[in-house]
C-alpha atoms as a PDB file:
ATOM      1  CA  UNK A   1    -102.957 138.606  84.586  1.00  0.00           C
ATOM      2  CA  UNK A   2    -106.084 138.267  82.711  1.00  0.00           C
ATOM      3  CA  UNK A   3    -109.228 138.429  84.658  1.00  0.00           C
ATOM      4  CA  UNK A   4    -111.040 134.876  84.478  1.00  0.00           C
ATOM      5  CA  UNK A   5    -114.419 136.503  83.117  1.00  0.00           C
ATOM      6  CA  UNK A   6    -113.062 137.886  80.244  1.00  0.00           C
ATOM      7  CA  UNK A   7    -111.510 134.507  79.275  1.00  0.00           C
ATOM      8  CA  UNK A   8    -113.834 132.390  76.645  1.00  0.00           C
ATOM      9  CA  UNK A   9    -113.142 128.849  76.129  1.00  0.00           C
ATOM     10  CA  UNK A  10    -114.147 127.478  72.250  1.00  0.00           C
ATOM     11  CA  UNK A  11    -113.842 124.225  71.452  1.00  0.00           C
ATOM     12  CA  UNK A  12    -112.190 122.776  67.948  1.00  0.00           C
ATOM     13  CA  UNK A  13    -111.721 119.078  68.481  1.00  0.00           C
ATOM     14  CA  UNK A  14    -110.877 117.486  64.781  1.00  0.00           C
ATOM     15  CA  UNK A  15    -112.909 120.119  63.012  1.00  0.00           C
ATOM     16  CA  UNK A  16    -109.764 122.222  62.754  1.00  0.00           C
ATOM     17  CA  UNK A  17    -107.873 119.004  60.393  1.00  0.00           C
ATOM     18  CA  UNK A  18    -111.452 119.190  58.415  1.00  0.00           C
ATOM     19  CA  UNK A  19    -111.822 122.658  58.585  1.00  0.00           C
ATOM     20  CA  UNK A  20    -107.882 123.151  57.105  1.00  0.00           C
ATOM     21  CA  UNK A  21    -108.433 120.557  54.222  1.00  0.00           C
ATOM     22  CA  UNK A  22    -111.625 122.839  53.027  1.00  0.00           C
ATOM     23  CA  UNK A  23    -109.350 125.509  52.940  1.00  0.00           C
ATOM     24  CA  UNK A  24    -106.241 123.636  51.329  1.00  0.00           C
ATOM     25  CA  UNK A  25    -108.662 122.520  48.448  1.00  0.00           C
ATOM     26  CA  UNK A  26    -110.633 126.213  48.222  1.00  0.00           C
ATOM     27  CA  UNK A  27    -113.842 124.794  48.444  1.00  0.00           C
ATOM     28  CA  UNK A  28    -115.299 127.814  50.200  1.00  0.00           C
ATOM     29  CA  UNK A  29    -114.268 130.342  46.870  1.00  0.00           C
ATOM     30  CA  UNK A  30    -115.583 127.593  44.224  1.00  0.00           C
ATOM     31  CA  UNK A  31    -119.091 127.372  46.009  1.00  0.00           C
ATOM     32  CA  UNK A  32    -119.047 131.790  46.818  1.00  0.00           C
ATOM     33  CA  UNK A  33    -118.143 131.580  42.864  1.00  0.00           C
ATOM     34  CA  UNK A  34    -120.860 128.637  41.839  1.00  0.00           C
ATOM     35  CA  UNK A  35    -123.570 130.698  43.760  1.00  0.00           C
ATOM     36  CA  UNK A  36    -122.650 134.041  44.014  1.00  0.00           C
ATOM     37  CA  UNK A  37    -122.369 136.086  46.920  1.00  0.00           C
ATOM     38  CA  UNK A  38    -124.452 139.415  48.564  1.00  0.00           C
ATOM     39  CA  UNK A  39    -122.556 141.822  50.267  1.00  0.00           C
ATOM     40  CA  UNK A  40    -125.531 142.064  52.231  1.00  0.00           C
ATOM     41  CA  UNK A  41    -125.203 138.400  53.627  1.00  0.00           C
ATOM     42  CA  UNK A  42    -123.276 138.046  57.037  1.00  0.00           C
ATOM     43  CA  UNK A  43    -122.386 134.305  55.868  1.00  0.00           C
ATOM     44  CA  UNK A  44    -121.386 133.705  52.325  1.00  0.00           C
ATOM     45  CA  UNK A  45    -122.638 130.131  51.008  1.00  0.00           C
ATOM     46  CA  UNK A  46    -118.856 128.519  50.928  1.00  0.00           C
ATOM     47  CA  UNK A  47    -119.156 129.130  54.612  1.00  0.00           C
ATOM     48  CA  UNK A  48    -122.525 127.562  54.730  1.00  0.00           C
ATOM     49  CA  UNK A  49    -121.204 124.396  52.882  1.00  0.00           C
ATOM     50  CA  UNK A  50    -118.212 124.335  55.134  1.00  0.00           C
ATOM     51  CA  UNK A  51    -120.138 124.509  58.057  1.00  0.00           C
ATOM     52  CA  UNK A  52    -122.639 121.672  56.535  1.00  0.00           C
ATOM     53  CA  UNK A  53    -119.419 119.506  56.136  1.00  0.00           C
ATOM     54  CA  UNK A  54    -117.778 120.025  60.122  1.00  0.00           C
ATOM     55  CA  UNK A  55    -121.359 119.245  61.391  1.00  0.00           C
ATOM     56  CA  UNK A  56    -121.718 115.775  59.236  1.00  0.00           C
ATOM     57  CA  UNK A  57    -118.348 115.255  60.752  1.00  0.00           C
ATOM     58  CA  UNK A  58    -119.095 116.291  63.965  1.00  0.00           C
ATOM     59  CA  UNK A  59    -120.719 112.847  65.071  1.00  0.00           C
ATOM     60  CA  UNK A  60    -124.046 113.865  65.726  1.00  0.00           C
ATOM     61  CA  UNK A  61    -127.740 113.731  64.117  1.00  0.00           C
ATOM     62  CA  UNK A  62    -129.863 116.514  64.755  1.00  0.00           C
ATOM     63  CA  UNK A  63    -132.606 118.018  62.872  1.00  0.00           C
ATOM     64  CA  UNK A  64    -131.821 121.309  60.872  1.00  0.00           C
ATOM     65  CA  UNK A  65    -133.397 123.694  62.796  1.00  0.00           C
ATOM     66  CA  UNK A  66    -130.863 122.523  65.445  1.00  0.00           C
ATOM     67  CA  UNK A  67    -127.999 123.260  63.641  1.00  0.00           C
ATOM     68  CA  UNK A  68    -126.525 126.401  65.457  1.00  0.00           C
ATOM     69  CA  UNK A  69    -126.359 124.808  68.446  1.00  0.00           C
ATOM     70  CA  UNK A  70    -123.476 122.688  66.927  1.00  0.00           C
ATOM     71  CA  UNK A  71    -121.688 125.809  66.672  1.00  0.00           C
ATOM     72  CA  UNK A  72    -122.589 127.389  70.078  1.00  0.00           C
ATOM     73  CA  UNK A  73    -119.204 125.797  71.887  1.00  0.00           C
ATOM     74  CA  UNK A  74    -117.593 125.884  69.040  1.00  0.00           C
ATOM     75  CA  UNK A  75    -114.295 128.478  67.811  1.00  0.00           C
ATOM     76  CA  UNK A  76    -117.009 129.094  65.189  1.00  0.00           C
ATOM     77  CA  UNK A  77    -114.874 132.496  63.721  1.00  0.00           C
ATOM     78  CA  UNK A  78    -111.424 130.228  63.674  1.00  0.00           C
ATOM     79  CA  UNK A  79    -113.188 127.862  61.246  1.00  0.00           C
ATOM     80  CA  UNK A  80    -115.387 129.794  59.652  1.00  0.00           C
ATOM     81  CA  UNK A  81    -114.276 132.929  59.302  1.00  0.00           C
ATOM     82  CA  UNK A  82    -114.259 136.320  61.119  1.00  0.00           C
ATOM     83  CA  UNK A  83    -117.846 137.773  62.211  1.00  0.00           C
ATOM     84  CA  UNK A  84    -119.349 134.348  61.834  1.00  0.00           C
ATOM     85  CA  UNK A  85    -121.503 133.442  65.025  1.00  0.00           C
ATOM     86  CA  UNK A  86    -123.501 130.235  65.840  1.00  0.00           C
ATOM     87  CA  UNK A  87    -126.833 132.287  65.412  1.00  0.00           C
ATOM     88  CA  UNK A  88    -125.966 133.039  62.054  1.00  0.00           C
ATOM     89  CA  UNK A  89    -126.107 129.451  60.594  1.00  0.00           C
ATOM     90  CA  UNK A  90    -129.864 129.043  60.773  1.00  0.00           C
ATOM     91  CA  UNK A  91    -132.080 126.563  58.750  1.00  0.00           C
ATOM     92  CA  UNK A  92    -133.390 129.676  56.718  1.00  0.00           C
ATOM     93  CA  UNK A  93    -130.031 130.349  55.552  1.00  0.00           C
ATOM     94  CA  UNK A  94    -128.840 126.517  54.669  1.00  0.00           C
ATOM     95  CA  UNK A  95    -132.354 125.771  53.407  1.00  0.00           C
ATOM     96  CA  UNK A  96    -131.710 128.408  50.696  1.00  0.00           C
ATOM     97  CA  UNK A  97    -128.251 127.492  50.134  1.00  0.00           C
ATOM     98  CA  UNK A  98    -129.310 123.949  49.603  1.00  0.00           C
ATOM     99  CA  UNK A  99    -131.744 125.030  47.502  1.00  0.00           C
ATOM    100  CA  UNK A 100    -129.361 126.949  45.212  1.00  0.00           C
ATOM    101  CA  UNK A 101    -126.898 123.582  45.354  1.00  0.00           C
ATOM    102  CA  UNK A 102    -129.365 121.507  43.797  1.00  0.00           C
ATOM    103  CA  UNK A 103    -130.667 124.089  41.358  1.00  0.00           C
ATOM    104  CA  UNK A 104    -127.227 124.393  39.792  1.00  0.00           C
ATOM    105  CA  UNK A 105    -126.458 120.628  40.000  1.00  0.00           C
ATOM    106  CA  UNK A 106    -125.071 118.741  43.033  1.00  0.00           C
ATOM    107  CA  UNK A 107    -123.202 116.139  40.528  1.00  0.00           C
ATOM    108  CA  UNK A 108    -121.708 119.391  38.451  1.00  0.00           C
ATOM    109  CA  UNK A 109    -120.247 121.177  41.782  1.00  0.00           C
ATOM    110  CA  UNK A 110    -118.526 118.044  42.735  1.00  0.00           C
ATOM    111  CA  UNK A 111    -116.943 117.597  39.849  1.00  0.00           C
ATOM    112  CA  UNK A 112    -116.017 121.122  40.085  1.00  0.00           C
ATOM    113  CA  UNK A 113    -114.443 120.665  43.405  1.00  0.00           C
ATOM    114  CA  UNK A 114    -113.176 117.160  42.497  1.00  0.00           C
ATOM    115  CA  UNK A 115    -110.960 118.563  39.605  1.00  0.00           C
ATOM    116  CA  UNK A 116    -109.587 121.450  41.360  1.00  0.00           C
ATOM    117  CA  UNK A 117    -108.034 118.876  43.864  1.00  0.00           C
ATOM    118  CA  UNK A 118    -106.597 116.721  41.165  1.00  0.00           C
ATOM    119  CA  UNK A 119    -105.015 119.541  39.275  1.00  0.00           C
ATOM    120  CA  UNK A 120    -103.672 120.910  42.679  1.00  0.00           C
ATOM    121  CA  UNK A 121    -102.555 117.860  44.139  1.00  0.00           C
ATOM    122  CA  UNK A 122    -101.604 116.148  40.553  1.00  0.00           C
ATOM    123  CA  UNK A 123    -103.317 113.204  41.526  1.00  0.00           C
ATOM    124  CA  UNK A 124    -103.871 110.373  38.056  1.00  0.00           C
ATOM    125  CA  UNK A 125    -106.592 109.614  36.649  1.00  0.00           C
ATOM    126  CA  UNK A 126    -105.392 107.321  34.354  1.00  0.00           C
ATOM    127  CA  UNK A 127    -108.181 104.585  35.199  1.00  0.00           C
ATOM    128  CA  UNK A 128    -111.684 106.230  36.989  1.00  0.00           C
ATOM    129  CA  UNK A 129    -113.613 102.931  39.056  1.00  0.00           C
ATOM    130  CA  UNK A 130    -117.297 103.461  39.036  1.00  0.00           C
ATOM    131  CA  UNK A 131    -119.195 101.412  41.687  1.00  0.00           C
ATOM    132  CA  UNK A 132    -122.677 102.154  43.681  1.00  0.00           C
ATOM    133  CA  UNK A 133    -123.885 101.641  47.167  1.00  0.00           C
ATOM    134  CA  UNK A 134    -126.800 102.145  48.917  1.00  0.00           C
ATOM    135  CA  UNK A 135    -127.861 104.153  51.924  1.00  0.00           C
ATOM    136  CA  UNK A 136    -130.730 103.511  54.386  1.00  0.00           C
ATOM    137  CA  UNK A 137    -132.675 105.883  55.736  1.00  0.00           C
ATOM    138  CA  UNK A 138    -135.939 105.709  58.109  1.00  0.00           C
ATOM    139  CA  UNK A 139    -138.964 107.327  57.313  1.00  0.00           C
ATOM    140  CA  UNK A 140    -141.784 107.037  55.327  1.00  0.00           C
ATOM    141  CA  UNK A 141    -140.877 108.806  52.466  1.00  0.00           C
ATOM    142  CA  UNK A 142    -144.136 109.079  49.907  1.00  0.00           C
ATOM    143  CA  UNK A 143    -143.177 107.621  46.823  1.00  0.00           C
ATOM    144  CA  UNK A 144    -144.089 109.029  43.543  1.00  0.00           C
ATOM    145  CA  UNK A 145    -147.165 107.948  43.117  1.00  0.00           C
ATOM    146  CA  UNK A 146    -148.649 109.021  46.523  1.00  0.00           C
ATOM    147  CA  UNK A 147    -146.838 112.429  45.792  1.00  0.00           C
ATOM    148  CA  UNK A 148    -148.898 112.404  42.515  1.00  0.00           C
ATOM    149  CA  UNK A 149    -152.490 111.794  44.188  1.00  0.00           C
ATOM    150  CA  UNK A 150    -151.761 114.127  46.703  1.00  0.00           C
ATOM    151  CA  UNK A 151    -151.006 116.966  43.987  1.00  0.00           C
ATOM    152  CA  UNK A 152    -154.609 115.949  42.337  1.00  0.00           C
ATOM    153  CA  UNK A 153    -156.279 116.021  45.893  1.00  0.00           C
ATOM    154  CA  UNK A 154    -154.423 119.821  46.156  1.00  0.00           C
ATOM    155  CA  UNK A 155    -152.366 118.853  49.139  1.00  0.00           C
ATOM    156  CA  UNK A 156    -149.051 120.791  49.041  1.00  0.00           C
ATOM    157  CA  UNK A 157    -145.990 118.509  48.962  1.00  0.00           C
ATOM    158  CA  UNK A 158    -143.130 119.268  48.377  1.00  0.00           C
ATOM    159  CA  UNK A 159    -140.812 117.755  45.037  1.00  0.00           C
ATOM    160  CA  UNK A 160    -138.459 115.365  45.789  1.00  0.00           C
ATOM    161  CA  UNK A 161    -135.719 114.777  42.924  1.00  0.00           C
ATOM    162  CA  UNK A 162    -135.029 111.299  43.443  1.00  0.00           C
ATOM    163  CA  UNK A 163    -137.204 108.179  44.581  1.00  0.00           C
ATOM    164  CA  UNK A 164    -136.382 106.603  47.813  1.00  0.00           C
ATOM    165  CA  UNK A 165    -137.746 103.518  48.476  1.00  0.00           C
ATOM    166  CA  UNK A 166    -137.142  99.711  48.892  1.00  0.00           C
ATOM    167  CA  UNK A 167    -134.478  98.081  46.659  1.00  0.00           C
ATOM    168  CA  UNK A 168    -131.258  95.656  47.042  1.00  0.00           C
ATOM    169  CA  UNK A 169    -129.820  96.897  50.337  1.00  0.00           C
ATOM    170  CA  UNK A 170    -126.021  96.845  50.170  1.00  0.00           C
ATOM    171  CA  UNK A 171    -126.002  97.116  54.346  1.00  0.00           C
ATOM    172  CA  UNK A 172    -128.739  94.293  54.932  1.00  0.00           C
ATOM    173  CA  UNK A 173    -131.477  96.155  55.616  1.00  0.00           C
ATOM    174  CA  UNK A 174    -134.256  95.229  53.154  1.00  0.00           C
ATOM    175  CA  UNK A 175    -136.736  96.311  55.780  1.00  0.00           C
ATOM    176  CA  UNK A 176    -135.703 100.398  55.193  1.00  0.00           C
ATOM    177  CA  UNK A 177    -135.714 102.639  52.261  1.00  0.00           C
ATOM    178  CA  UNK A 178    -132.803 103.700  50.521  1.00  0.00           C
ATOM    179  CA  UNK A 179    -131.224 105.689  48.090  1.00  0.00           C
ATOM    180  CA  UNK A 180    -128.496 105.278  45.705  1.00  0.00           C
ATOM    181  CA  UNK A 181    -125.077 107.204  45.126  1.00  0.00           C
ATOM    182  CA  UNK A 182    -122.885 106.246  42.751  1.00  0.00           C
ATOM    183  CA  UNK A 183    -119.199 107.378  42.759  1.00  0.00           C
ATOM    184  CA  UNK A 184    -116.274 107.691  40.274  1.00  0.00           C
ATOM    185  CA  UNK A 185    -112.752 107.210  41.851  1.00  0.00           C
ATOM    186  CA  UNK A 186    -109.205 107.479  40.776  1.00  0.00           C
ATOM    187  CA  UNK A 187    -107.063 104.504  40.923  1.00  0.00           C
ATOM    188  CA  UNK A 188    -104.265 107.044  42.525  1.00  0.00           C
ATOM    189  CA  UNK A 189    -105.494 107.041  46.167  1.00  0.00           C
ATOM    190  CA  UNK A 190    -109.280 106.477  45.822  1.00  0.00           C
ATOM    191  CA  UNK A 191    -109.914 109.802  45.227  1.00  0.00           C
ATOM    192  CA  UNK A 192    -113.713 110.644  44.617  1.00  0.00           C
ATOM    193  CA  UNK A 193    -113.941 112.207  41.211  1.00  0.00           C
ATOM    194  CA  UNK A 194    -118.031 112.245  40.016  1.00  0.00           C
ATOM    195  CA  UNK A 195    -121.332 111.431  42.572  1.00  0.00           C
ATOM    196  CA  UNK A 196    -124.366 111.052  41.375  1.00  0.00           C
ATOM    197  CA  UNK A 197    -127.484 110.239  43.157  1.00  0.00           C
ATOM    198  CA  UNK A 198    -129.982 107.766  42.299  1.00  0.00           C
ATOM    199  CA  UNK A 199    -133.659 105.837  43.299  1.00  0.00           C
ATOM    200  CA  UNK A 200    -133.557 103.466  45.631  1.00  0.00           C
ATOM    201  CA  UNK A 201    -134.541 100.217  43.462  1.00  0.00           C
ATOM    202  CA  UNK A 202    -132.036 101.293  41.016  1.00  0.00           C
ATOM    203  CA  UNK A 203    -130.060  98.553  39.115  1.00  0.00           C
ATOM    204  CA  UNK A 204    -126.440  99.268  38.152  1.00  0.00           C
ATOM    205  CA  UNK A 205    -126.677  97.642  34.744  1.00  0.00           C
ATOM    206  CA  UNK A 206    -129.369  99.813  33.666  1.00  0.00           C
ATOM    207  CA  UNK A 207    -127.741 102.974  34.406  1.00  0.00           C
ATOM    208  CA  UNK A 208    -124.034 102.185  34.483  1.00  0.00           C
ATOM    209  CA  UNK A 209    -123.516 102.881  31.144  1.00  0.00           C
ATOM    210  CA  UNK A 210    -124.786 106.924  31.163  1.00  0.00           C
ATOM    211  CA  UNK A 211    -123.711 107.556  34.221  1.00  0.00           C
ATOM    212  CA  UNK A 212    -120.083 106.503  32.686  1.00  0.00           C
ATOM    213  CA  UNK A 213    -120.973 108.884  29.193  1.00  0.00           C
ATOM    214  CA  UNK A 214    -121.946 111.411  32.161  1.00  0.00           C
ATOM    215  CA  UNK A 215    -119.162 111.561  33.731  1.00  0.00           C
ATOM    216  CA  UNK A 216    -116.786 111.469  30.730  1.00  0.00           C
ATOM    217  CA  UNK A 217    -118.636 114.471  28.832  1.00  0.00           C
ATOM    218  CA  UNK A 218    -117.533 116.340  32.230  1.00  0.00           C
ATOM    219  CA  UNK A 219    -114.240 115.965  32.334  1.00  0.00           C
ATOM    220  CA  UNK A 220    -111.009 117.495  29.817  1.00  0.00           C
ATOM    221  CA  UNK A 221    -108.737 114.413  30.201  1.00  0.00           C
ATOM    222  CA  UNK A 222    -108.872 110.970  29.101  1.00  0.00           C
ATOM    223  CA  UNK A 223    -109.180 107.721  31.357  1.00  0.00           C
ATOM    224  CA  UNK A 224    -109.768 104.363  31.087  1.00  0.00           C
ATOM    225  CA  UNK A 225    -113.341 103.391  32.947  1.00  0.00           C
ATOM    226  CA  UNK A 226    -113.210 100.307  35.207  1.00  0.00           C
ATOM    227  CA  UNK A 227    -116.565  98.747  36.206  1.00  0.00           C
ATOM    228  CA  UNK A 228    -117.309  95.470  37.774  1.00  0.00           C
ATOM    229  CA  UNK A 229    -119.328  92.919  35.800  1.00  0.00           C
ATOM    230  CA  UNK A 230    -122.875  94.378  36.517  1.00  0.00           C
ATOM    231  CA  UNK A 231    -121.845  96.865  33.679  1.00  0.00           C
ATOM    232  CA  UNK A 232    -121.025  94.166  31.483  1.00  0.00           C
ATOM    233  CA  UNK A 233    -124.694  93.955  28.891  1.00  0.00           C
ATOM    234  CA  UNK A 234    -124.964  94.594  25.269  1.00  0.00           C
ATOM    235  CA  UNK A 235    -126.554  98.135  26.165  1.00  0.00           C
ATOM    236  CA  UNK A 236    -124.019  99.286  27.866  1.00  0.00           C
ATOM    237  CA  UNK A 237    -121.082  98.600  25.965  1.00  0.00           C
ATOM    238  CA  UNK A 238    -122.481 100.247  23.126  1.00  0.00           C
ATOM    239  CA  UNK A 239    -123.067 103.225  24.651  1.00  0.00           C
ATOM    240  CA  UNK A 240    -119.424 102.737  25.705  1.00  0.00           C
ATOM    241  CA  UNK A 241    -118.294 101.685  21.703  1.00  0.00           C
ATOM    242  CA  UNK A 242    -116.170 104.958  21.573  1.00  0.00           C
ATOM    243  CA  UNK A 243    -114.420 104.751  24.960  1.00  0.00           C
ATOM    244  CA  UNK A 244    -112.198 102.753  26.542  1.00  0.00           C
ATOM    245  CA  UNK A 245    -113.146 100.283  29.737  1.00  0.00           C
ATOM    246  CA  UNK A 246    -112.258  97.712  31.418  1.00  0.00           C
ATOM    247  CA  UNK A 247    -114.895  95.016  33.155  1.00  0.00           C
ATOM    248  CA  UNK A 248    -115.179  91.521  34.805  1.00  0.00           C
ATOM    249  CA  UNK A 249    -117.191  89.079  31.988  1.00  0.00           C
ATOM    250  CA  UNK A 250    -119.994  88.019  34.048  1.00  0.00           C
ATOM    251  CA  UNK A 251    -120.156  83.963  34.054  1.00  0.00           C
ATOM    252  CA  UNK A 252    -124.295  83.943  33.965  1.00  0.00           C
ATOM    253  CA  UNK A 253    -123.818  84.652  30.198  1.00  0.00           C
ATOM    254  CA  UNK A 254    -123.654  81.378  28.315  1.00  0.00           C
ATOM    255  CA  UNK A 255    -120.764  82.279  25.592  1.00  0.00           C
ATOM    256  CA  UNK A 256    -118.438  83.145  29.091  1.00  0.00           C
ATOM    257  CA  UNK A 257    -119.458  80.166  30.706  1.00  0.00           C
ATOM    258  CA  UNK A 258    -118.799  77.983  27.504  1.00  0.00           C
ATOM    259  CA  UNK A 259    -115.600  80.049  27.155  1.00  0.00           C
ATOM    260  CA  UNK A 260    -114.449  79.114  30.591  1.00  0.00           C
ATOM    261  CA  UNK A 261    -115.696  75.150  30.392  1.00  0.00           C
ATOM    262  CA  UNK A 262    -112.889  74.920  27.323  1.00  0.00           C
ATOM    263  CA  UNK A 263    -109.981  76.614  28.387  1.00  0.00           C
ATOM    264  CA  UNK A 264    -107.325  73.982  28.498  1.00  0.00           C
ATOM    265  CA  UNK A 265    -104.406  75.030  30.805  1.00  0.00           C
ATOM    266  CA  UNK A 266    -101.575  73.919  28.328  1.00  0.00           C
ATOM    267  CA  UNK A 267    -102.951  76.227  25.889  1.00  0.00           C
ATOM    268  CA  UNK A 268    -102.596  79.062  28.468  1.00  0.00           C
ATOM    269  CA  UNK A 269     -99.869  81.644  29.114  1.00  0.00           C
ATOM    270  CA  UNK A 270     -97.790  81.762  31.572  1.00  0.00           C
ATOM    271  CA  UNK A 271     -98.181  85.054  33.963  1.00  0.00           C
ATOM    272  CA  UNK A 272     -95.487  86.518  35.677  1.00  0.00           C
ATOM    273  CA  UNK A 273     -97.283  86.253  38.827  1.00  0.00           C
ATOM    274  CA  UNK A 274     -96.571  82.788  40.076  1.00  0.00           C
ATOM    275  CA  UNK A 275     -99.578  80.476  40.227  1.00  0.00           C
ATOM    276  CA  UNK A 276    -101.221  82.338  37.744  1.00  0.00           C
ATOM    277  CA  UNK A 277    -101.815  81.982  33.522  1.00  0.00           C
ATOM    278  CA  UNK A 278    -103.923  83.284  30.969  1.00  0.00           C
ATOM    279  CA  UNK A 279    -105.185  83.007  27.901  1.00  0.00           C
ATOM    280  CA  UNK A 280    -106.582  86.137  25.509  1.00  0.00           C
ATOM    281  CA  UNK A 281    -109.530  85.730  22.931  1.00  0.00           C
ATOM    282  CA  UNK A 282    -111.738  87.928  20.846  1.00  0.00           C
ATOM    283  CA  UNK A 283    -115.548  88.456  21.462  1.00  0.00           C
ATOM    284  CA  UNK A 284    -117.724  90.554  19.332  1.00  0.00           C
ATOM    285  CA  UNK A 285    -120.508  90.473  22.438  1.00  0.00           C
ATOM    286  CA  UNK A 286    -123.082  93.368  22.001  1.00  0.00           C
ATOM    287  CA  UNK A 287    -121.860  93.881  18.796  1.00  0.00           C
ATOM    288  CA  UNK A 288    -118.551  95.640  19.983  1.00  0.00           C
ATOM    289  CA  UNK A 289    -115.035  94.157  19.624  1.00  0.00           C
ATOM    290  CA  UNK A 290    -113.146  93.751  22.470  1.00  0.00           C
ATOM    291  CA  UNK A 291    -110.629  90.892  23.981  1.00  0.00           C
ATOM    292  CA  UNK A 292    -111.013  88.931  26.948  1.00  0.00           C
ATOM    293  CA  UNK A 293    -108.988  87.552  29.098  1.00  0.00           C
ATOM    294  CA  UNK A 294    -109.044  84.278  31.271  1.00  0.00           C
ATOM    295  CA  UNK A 295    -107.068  83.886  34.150  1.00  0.00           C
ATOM    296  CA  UNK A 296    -106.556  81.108  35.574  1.00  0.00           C
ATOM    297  CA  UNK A 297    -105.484  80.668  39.460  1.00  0.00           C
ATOM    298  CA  UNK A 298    -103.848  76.947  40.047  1.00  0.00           C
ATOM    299  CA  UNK A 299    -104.846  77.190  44.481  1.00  0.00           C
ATOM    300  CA  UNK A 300    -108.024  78.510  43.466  1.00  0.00           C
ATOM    301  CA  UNK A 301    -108.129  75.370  40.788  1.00  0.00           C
ATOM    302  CA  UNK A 302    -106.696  72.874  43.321  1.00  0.00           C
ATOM    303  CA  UNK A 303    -109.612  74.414  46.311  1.00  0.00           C
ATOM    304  CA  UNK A 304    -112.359  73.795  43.908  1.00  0.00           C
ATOM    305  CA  UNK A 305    -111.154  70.111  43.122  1.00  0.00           C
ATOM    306  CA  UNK A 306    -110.750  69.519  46.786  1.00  0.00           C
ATOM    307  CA  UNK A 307    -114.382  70.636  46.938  1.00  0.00           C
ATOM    308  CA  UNK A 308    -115.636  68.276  44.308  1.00  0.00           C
ATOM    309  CA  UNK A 309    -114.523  65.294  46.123  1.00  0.00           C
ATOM    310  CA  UNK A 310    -116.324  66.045  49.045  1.00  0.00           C
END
C-alpha cells in the first residue's frame, strides 16, 4: 500500500481532449520550428503556445502575470511535457514568446498550422468562405493619435499593431471598443484556414478584396472564394479579375435592383429544388464579366404579397 503523503492528485478536466488535438495536429514542432528553440530553455515555445491555448480554454480570465497559477493543480507534465512545472510558465517567458509570434507574423503561422491539418486530415478546400466579426473588449485603449502626442511629449508607450476602437459592433455593444478578425474557412467542416486581424471601425468592403489576394498568394492549391455581398464593389472585383468567387449581388445597387424589378417568372428556369427557379444573365459591373443569377423562391414570393395587402 502506498503511503497517502506520497500520493499527488493533478487535475486534467477537458484539457487532456485539447491538449491531444495539439498533439494530433503537431502544433507544438511547427511553432519550436517557426521560432527556434535554446537548449538552454526549460520550456520550448510550442509548449508555451500550447499552454496559451488550455488556459483560453480553461474558462477563466486572469491577468498574465497570473498565469502559472492555472497550472498549479494542474497534471502540468502530462500535457505539457516532462520537466514542465507551473512556475515555469511565467509572463517573462510568454511575453517573449508572444513577442516572437507577432514578429514572424500571427496570420503566416496560422496558415502554417492551418495547412498541415488539411493535408493530414485531407480536408477540401474546394470553396474558402471569408466573413468578419467583431470582438469587444473593455478598456481604454489610446488610439493612434493619443499614442502619437504622447511619443512627441516623450512618454513611453508602447506600439500597438492594430487600432481598437469604436466601430459596427457585431455583438451589440456600440458602447465598447473592438477589434476585427477576419477568417477564411473551408466549406468541408468549417475548418479555419487564414485569420487576420484588423481595426476596430474596419469596413469589410474596403478590405475584403486584399485580404482575399492575401490569403490566396499563401496558399499552393486552388479554391473558389465565397464572400457575402459586402464584397460585392467595383474595387474589389477587380482586384479579384484573375480569380474565381462567388458573392450575393447586393440589391442597394440600382442595375440589381432594376434587374430584379423585371424578372418575369415565365421567363425563368425551373430548379430542381421544388419551389424554386432561376434565371442567368451577364453583367460587366466593375468592368469584370461575370453571370448572375436570380433565384426566385415562390413562399418567399407568396409571404411578401401577403404582406402587401396588409
Amino acid at each position: 500500500m502506498i503511503p497517502s503523503e506520497e500520493i499527488q492528485v493533478n487535475t486534467i478536466n477537458h484539457l487532456g481532449l485539447i491538449a491531444g488535438i495539439v498533439d494530433d495536429i503537431g502544433l507544438e514542432q511547427i511553432i519550436n520550428e517557426i521560432l527556434g528553440c535554446d537548449n538552454r530553455e526549460l520550456v520550448t515555445p510550442g509548449q508555451v503556445v500550447k499552454a496559451i491555448i488550455l488556459n483560453g480554454l480553461g474558462f477563466v480570465s486572469k491577468p498574465l502575470y497570473l498565469f502559472p497559477q492555472f497550472f498549479e493543480d494542474k497534471a502540468t507534465e502530462h500535457l505539457l511535457g516532462k520537466g514542465v512545472e507551473a512556475k515555469h510558465l511565467n509572463d517573462d517567458k510568454i511575453g517573449r514568446v508572444m513577442d516572437k509570434l507577432y514578429a514572424k507574423g500571427l496570420s503566416s503561422i496560422f496558415m502554417l498550422i492551418a495547412l498541415s491539418v488539411v493535408k493530414k486530415h485531407q480536408i477540401s478546400t474546394s470553396f474558402s468562405h471569408l466573413d468578419s466579426s467583431s470582438f469587444s473588449v473593455h478598456g481604454q485603449y489610446l488610439d493612434i493619435k493619443a499614442i502619437t502626442d504622447n511619443q512627441q511629449n516623450n512618454v513611453e508607450t508602447e506600439p500597438i499593431p492594430i487600432k481598437i476602437t469604436h466601430g459596427y459592433s457585431r455583438d451589440h455593444r456600440p458602447d465598447l471598443k473592438q477589434f476585427i478578425i477576419d477568417l477564411v474557412v473551408s466549406e468541408d467542416g468549417g475548418m479555419p484556414l487564414f485569420l487576420r486581424a484588423g481595426d476596430g471601425n474596419e469596413q469589410d468592403r474596403a478590405v475584403f478584396g486584399q485580404v482575399a489576394k492575401q490569403y490566396e498568394s499563401m496558399i499552393d492549391f486552388e479554391t473558389i472564394l465565397v464572400f457575402d455581398s459586402a464584397f460585392f464593389t467595383a474595387n474589389n472585383l477587380q482586384l479579384m479579375s484573375e480569380s474565381k468567387w462567388l458573392s450575393r449581388v447586393p440589391l442597394s445597387l440600382k442595375t440589381a435592383q432594376k434587374l430584379v424589378d423585371s424578372v418575369d417568372s415565365k421567363e425563368s428556369n425551373k430548379s430542381s429544388i421544388k419551389g424554386y427557379s432561376w434565371k442567368e444573365v451577364e453583367s460587366n459591373y466593375g468592368g469584370i464579366k461575370q453571370r448572375w443569377l436570380v433565384v426566385e423562391s415562390q413562399k418567399r414570393k407568396e409571404s411578401d404579397s401577403k404582406n402587401l395587402l396588409k
